[in-house]
N, C-alpha and C. Protein backbone atom coordinates (compact mmCIF):
# COMPACT_ATOMS: atom_id res chain seq x y z
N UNK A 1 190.98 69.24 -187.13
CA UNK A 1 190.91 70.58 -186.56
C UNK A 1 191.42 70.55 -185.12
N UNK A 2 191.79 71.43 -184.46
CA UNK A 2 192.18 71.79 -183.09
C UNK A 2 191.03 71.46 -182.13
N UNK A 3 191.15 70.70 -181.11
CA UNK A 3 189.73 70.09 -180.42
C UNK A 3 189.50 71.88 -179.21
N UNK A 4 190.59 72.22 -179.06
CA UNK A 4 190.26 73.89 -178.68
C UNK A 4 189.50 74.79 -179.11
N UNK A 5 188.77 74.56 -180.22
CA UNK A 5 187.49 75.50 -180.97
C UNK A 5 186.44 74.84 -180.88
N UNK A 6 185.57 75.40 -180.85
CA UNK A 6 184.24 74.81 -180.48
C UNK A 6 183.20 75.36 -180.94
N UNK A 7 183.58 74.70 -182.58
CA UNK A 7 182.72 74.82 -183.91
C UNK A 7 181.71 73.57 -183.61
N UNK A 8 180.85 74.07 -184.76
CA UNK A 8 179.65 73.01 -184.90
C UNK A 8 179.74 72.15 -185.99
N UNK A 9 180.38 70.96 -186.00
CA UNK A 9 180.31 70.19 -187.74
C UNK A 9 178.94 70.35 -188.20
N UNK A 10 179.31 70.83 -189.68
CA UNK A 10 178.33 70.87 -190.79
C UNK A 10 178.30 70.40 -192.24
N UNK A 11 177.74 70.04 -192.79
CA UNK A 11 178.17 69.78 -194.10
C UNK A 11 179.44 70.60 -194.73
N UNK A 12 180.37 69.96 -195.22
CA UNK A 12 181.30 70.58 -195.92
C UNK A 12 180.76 71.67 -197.29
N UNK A 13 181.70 72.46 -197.54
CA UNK A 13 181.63 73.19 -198.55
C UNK A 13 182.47 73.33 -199.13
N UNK A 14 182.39 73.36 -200.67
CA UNK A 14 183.54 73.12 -201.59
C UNK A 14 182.99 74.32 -202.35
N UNK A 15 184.37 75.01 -202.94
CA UNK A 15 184.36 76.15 -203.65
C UNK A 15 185.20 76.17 -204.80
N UNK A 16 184.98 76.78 -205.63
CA UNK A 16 186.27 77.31 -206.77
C UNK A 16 185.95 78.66 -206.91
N UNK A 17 187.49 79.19 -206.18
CA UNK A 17 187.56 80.35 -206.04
C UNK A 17 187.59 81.24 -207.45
N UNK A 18 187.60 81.07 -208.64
CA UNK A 18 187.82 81.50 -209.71
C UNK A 18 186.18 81.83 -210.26
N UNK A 19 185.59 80.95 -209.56
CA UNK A 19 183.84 81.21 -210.12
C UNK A 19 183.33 81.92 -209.04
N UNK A 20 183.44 81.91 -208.02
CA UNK A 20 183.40 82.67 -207.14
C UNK A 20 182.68 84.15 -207.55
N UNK A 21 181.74 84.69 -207.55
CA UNK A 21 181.78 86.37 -208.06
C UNK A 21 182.31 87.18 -207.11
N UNK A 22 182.38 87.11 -205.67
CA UNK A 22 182.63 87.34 -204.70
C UNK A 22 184.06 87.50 -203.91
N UNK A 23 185.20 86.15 -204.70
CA UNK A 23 186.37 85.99 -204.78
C UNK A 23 187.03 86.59 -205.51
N UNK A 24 186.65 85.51 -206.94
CA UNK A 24 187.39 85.81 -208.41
C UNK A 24 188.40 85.32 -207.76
N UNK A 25 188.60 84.33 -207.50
CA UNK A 25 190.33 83.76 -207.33
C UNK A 25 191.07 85.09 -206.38
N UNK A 26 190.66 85.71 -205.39
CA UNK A 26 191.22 86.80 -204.94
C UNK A 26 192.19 85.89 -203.50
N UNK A 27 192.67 87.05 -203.09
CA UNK A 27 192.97 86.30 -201.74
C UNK A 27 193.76 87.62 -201.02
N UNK A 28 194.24 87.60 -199.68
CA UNK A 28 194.62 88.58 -199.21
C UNK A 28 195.85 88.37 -198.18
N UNK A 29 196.78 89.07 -197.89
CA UNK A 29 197.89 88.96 -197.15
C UNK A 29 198.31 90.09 -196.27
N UNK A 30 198.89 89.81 -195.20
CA UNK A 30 199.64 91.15 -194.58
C UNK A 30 200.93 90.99 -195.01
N UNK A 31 201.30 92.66 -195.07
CA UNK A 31 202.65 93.08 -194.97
C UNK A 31 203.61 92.03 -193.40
N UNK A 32 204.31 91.72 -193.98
CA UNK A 32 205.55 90.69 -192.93
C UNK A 32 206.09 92.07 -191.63
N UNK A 33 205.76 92.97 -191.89
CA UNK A 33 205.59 94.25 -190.68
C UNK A 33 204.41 94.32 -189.91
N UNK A 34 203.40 94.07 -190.28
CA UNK A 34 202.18 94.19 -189.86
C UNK A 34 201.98 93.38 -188.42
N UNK A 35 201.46 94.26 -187.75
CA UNK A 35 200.97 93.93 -186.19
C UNK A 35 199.59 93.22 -185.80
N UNK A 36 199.30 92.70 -184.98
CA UNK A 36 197.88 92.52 -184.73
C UNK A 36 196.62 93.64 -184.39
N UNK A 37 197.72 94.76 -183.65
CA UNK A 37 197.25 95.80 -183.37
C UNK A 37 196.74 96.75 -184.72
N UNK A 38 197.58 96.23 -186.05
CA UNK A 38 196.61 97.16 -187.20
C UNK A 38 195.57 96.46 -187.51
N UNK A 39 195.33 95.07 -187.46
CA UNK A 39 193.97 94.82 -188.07
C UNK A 39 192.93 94.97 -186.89
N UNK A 40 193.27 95.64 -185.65
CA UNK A 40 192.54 96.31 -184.58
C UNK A 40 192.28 97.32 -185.07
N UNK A 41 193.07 98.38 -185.72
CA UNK A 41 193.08 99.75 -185.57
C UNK A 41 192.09 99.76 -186.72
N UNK A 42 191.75 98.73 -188.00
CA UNK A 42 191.63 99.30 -189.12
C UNK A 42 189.89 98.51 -188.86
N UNK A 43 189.33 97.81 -187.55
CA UNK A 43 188.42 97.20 -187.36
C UNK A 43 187.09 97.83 -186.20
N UNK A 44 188.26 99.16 -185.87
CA UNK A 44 186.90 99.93 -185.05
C UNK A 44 185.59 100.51 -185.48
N UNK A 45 185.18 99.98 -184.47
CA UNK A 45 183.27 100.13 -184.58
C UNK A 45 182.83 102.01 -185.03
N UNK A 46 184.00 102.84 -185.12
CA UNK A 46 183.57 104.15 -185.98
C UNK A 46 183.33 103.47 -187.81
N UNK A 47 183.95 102.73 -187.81
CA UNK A 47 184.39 102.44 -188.86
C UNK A 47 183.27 101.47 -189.72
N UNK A 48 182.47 100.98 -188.59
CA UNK A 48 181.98 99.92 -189.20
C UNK A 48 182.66 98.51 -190.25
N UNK A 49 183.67 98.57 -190.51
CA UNK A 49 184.63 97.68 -191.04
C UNK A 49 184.85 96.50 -190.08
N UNK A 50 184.51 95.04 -190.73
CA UNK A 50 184.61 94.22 -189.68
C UNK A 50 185.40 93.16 -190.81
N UNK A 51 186.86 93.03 -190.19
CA UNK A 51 187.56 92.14 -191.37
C UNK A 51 187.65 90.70 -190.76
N UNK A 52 187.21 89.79 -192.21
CA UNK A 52 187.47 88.06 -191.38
C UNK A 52 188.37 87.39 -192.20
N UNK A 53 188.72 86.41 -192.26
CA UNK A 53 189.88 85.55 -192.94
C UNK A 53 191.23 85.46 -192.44
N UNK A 54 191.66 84.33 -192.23
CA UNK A 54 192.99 83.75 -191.82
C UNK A 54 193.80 84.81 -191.61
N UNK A 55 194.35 85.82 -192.80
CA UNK A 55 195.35 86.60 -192.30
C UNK A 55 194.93 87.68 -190.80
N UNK A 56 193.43 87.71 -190.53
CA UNK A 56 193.27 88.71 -189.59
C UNK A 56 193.54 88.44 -187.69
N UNK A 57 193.69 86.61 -187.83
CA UNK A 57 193.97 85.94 -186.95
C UNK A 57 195.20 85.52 -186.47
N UNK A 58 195.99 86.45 -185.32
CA UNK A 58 197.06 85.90 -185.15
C UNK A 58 197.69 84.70 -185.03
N UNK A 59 196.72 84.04 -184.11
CA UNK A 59 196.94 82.66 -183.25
C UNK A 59 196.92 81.69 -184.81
N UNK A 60 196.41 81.78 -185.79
CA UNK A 60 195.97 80.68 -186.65
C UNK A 60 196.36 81.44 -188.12
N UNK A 61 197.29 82.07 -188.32
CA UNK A 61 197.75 83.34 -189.68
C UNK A 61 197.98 82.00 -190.93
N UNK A 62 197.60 81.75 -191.48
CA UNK A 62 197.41 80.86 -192.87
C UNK A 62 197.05 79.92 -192.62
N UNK A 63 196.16 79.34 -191.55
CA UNK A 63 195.20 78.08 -191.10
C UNK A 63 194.04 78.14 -191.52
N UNK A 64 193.04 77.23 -191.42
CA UNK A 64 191.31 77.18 -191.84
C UNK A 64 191.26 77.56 -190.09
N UNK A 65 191.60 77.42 -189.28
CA UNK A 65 191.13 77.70 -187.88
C UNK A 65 191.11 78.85 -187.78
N UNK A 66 192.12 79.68 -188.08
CA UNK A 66 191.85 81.15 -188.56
C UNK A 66 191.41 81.86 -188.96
N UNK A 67 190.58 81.18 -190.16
CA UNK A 67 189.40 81.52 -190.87
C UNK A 67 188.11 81.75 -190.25
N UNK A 68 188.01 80.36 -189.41
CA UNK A 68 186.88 79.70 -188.85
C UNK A 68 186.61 81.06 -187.04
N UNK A 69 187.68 81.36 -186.71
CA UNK A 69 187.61 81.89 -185.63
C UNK A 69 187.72 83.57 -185.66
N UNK A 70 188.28 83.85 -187.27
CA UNK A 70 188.29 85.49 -187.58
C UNK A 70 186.79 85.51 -188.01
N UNK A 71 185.87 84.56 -188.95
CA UNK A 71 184.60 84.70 -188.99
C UNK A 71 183.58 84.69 -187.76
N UNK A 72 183.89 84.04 -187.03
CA UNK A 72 183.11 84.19 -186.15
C UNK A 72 183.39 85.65 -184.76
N UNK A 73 184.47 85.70 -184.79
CA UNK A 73 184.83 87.00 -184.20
C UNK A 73 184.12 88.48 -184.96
N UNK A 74 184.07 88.45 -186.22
CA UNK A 74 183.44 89.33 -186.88
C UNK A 74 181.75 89.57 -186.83
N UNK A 75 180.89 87.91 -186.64
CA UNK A 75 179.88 87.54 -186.78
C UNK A 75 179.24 88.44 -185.32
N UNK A 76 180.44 88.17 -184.08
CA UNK A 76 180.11 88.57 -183.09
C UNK A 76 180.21 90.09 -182.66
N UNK A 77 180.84 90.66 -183.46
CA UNK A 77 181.08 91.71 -183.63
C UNK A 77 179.77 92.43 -183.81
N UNK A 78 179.48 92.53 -185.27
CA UNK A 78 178.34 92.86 -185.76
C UNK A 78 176.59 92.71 -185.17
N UNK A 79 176.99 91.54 -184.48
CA UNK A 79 175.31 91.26 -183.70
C UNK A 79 175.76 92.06 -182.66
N UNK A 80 176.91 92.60 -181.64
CA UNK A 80 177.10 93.31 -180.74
C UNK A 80 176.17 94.45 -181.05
N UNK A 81 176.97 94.97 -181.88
CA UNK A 81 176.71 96.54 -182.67
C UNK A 81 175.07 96.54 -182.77
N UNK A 82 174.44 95.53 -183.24
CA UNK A 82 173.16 95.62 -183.68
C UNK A 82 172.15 95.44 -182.87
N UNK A 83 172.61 94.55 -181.47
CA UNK A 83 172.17 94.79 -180.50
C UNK A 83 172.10 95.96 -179.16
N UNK A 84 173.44 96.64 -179.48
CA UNK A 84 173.43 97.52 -178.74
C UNK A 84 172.31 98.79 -179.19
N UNK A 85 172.35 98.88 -180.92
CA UNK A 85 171.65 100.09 -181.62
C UNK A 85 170.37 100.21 -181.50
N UNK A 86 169.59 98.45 -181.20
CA UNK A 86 168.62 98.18 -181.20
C UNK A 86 167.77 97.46 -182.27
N UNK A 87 168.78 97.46 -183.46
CA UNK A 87 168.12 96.80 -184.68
C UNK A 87 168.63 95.08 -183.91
């Protein structure tokens, strides 16, 4: 991994995306037009929509670091929101 993130090692996790109920072998991509600024536009807090996975990460667009840093951007997202509301 990139020594620039400053994840916590944990036990690995292994998946098959096909058993998955959650997946189903799914996966997701942007349009080769697509800006960083739409998965901004389509991630505002009216919206409540908080998107994570590789494609939503510019810096890291088909990496696990991308993954690792669009989840946690989202994670932080959401405790914002929930802290600000009060829950």
């Amino acid at each position: 991994m990139r020594p620039g993130l400053d994840f916590v090692d944990a036990e690995p996790l292994a998946t098959v995306w096909t058993n998955d109920p959650w997946a189903r072998g799914s996966y997701a991509a942007l349009d080769a037009a697509a800006t960083p600024q739409d998965i901004a536009d389509l991630e505002s807090e009216d919206t409540h929509l908080h998107l994570a996975g590789e494609y939503t990460e510019p810096a890291f667009t088909g990496l696990m670091e991308g993954a690792l840093c669009s989840g946690r951007r989202a994670a932080d997202r959401i405790i914002g929101m929930a802290r600000r509301s009060g829950t």
